[in-house]
N, C-alpha and C. Protein backbone atom coordinates (compact mmCIF):
# COMPACT_ATOMS: atom_id res chain seq x y z
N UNK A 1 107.87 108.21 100.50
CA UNK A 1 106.60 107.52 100.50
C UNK A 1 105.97 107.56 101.88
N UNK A 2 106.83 107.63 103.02
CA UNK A 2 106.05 107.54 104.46
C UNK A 2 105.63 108.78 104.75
N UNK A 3 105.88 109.66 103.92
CA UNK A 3 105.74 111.30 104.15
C UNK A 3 104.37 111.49 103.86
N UNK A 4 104.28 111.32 102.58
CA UNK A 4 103.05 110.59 101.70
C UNK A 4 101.63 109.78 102.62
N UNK A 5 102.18 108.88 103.08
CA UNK A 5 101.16 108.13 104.18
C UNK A 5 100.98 108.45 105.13
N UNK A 6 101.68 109.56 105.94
CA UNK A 6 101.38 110.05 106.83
C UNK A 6 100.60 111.43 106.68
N UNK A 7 100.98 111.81 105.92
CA UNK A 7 99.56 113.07 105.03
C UNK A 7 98.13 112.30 104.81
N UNK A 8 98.64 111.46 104.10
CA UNK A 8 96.88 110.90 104.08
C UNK A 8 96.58 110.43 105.46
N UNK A 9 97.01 109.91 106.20
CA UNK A 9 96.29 109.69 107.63
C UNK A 9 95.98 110.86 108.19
N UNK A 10 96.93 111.99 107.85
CA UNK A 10 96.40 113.20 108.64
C UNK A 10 95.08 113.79 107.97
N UNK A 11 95.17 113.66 106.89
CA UNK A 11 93.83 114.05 105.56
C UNK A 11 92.41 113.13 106.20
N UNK A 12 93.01 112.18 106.51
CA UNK A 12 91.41 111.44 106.73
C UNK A 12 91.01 111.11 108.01
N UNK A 13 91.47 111.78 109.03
CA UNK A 13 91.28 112.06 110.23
C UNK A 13 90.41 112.99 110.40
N UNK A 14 90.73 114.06 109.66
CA UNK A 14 90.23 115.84 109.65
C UNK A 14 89.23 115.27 109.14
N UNK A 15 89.04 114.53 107.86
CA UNK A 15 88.09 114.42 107.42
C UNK A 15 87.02 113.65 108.06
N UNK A 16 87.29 113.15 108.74
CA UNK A 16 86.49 111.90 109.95
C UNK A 16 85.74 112.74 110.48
N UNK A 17 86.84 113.17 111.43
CA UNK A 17 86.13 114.31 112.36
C UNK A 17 85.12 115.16 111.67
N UNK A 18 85.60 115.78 110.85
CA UNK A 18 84.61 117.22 110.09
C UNK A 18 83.19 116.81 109.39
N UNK A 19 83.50 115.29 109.46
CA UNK A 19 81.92 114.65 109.02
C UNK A 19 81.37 114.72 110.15
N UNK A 20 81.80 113.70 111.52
CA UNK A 20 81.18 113.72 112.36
C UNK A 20 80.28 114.54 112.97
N UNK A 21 80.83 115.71 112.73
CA UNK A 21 80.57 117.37 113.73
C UNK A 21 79.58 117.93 112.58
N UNK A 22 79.85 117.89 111.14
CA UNK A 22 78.77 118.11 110.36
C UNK A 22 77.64 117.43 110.53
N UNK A 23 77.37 116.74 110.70
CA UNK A 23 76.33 115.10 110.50
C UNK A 23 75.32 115.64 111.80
N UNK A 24 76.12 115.87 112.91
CA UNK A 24 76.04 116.31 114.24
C UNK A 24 75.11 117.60 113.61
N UNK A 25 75.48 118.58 113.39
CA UNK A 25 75.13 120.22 113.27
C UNK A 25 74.05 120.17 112.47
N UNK A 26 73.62 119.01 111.41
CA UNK A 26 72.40 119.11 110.52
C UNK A 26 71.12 119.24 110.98
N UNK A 27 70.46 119.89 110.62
CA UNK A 27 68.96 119.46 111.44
C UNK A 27 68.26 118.26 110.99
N UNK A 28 67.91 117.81 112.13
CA UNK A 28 66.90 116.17 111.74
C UNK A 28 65.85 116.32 112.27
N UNK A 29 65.03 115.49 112.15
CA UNK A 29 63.46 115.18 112.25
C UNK A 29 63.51 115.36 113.69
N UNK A 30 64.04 115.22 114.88
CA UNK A 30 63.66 115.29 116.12
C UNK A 30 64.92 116.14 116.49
N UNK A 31 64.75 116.19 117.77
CA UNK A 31 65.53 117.40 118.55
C UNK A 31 67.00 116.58 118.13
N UNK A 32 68.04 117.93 117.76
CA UNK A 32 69.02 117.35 117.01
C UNK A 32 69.99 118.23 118.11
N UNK A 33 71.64 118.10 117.98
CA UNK A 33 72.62 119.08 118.19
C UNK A 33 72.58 120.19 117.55
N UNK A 34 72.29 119.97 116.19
CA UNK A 34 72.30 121.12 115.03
C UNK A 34 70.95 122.29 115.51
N UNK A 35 69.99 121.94 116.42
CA UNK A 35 68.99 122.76 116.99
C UNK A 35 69.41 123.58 117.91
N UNK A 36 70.30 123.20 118.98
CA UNK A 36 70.88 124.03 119.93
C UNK A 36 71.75 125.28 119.22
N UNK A 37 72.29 125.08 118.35
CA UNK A 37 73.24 125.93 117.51
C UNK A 37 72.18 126.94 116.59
N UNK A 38 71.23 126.63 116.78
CA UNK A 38 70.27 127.46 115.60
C UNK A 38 70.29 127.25 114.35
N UNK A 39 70.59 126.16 113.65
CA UNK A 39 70.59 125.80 112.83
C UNK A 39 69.59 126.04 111.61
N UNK A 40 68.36 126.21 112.86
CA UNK A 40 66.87 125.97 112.07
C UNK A 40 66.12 127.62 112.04
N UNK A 41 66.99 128.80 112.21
CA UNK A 41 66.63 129.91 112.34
C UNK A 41 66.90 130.49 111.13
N UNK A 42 65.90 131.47 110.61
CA UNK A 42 65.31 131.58 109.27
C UNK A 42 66.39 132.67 108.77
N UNK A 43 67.05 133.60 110.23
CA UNK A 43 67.89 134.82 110.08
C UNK A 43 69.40 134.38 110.39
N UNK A 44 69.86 133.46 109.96
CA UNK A 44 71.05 132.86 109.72
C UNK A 44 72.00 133.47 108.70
N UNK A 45 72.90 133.13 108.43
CA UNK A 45 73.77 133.75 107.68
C UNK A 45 73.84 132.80 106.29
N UNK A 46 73.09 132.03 106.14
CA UNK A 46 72.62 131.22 104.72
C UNK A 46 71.65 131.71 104.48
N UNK A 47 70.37 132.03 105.52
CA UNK A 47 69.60 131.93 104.97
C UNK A 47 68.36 131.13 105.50
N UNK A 48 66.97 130.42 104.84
CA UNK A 48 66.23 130.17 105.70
C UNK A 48 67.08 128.70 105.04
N UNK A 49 66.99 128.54 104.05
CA UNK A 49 67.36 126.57 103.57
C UNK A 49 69.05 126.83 103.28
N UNK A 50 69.74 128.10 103.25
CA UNK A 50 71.05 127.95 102.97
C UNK A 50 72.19 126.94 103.36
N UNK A 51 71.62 127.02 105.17
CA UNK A 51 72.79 126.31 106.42
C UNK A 51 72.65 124.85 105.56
N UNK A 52 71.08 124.45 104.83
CA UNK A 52 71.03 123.58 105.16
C UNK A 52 71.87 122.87 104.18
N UNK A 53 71.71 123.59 102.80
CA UNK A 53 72.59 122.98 101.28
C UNK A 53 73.95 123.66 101.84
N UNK A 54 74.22 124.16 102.76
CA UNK A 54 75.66 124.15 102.22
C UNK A 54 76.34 122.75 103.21
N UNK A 55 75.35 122.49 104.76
CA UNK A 55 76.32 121.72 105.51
C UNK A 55 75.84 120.30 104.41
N UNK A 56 74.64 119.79 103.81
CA UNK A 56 74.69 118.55 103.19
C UNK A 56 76.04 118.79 102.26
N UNK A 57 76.24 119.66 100.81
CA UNK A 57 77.39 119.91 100.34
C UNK A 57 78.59 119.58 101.08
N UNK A 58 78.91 120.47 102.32
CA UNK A 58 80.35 120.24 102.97
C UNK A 58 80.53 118.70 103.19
N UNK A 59 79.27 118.07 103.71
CA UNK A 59 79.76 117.03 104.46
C UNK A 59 79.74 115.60 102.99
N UNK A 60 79.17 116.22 101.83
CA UNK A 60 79.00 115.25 101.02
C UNK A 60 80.78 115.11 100.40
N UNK A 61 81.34 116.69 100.54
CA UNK A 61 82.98 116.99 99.67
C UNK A 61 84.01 116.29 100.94
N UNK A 62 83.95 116.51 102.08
CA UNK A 62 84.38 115.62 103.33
C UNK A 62 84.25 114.14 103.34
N UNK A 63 83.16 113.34 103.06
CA UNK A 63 82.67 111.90 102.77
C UNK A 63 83.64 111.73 101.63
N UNK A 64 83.65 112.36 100.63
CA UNK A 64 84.19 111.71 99.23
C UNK A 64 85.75 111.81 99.50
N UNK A 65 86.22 113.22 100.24
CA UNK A 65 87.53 113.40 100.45
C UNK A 65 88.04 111.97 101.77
N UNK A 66 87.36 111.62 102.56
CA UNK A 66 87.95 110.57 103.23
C UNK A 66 87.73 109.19 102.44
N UNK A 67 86.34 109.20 101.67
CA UNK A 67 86.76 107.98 100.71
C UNK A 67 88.23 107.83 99.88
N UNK A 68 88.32 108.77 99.15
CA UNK A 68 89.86 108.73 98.35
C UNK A 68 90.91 108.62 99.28
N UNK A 69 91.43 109.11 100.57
CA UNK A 69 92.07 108.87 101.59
C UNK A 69 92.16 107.21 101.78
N UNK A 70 91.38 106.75 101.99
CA UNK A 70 90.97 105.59 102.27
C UNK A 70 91.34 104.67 101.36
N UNK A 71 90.92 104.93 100.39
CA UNK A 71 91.56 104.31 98.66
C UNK A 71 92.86 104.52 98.35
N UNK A 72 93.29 105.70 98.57
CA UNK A 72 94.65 105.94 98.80
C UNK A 72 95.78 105.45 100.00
N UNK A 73 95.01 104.94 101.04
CA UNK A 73 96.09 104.63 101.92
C UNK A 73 96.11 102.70 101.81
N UNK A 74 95.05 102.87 101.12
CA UNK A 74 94.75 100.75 100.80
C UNK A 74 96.00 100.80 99.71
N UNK A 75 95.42 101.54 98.52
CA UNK A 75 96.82 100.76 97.38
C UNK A 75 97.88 101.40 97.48
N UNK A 76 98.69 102.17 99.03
CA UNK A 76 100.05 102.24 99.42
C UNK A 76 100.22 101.29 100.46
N UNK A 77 99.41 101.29 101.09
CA UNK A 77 99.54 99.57 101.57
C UNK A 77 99.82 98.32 101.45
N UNK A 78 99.55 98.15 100.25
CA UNK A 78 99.66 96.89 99.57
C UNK A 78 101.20 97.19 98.38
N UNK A 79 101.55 98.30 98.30
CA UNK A 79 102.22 98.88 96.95
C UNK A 79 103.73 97.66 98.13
N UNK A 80 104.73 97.15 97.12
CA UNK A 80 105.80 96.72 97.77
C UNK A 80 106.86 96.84 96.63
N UNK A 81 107.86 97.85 96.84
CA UNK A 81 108.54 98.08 95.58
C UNK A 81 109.76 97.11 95.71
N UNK A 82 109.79 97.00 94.34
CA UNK A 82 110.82 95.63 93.68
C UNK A 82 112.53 96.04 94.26
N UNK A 83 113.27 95.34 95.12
CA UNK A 83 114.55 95.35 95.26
C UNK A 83 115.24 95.69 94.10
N UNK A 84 116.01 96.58 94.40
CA UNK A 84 117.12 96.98 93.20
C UNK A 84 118.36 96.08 93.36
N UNK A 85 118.93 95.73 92.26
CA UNK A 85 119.89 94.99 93.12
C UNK A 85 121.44 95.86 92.07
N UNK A 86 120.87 96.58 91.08
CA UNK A 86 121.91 97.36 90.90
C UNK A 86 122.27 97.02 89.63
N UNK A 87 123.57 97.71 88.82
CA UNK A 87 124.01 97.17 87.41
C UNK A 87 124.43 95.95 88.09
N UNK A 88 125.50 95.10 88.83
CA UNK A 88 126.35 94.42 88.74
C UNK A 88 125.11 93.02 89.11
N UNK A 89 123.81 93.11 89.84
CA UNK A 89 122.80 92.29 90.31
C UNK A 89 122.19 91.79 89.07
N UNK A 90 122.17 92.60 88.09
CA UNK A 90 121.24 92.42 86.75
C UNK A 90 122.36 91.25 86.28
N UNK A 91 123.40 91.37 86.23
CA UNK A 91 124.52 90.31 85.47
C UNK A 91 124.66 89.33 86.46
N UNK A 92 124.72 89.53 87.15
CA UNK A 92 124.13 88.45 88.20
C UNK A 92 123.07 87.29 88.36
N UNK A 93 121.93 88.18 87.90
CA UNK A 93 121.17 86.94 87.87
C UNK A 93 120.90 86.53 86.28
N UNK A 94 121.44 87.17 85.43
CA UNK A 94 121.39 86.31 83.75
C UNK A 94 122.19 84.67 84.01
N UNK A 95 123.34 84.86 84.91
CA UNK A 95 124.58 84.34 84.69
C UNK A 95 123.58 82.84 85.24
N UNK A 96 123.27 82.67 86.43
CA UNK A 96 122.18 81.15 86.68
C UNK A 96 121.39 81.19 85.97
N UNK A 97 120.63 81.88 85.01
CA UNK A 97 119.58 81.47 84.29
C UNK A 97 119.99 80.73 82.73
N UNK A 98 121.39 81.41 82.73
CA UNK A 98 121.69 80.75 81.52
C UNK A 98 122.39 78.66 81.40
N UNK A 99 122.80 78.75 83.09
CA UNK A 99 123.47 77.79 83.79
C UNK A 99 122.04 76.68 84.07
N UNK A 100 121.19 77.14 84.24
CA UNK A 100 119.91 76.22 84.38
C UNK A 100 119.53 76.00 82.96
N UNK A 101 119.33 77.09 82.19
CA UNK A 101 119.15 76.96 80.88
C UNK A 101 119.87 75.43 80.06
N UNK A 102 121.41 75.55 80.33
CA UNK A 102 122.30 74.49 79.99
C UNK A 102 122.13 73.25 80.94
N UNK A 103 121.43 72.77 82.17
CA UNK A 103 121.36 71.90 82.61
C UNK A 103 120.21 71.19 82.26
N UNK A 104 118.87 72.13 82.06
CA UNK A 104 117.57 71.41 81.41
C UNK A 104 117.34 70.98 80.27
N UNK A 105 118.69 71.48 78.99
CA UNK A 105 118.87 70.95 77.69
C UNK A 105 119.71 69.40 77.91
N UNK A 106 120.60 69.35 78.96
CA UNK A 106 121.10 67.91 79.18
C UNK A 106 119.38 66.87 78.87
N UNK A 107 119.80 65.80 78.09
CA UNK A 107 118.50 64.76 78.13
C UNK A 107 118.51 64.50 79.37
N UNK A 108 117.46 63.72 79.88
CA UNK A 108 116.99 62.82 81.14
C UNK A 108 117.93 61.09 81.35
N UNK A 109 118.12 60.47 80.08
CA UNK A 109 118.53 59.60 79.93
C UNK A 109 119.82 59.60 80.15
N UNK A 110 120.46 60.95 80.18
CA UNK A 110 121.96 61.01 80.17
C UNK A 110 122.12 60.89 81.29
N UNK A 111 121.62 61.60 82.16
CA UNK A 111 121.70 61.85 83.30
C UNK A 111 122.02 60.51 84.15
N UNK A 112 121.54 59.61 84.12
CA UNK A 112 120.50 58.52 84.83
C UNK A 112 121.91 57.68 84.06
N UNK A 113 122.44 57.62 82.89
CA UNK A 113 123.94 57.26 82.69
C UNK A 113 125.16 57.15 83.34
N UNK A 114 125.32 58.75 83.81
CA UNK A 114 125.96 58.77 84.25
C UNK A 114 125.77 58.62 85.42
N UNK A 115 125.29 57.94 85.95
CA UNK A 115 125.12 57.78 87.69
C UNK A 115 126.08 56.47 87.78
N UNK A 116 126.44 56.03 88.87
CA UNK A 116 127.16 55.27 89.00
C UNK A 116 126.59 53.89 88.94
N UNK A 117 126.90 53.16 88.30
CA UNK A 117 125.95 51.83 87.96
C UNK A 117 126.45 50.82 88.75
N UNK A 118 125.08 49.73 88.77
CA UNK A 118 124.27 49.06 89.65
C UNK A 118 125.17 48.26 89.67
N UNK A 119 125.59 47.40 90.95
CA UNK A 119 126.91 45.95 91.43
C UNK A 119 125.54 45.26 91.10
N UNK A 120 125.36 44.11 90.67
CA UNK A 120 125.01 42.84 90.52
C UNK A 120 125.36 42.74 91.88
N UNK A 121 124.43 41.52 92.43
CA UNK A 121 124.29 40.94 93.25
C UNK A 121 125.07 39.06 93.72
């Protein structure tokens, strides 16, 4: 299981990052990072609007992939697996339940009987 949780931390790290640097590289309304890189050049290797659907795409499959990361590392977080206590533990704990069982069928009145009774004064 820690093998497990330590994959997803490594999964949603990459994925952190690879948003960041995407988000970064997009072109926006004013002078962006994604401008220095050429982002906004028509002879690109997408295309004139290609760069642009594929980095929204990447960074939308990156967002969703660190959401599930995220979801995934909450309910192993919280997951707390039940102590085994083994064949001989299982007979173990019948054996007081049946012993309480037989003490809560005693009446109340009996009880309170057998106590050692009151000296007069």
């Amino acid at each position: 299981m820690a093998i497990f949780k330590t994959l997803l931390v490594i999964v949603q790290v990459l994925s952190a990052l690879g948003v960041i640097g995407l988000v970064l590289l997009q072109h926006g309304k004013g002078a962006d990072v994604g401008a220095a890189f050429g982002s906004g050049a028509s002879g690109s290797l997408f295309g004139a609007s290609g760069s642009a659907n594929f980095l929204s795409r990447t960074t939308a499959v990156l967002a969703g992939l660190f959401f599930a990361c995220t979801l995934g590392l909450t309910l192993l977080g919280n997951y707390k697996p039940q102590a085994s206590l083994g064949v001989m533990g299982a007979a173990q704990q019948s054996q007081p339940a049946s012993a309480s069982a037989a003490a809560a069928s005693v009446p109340a009145g009996a009880s309170s009987a057998s106590a050692a009774p009151a000296v007069p004064k």
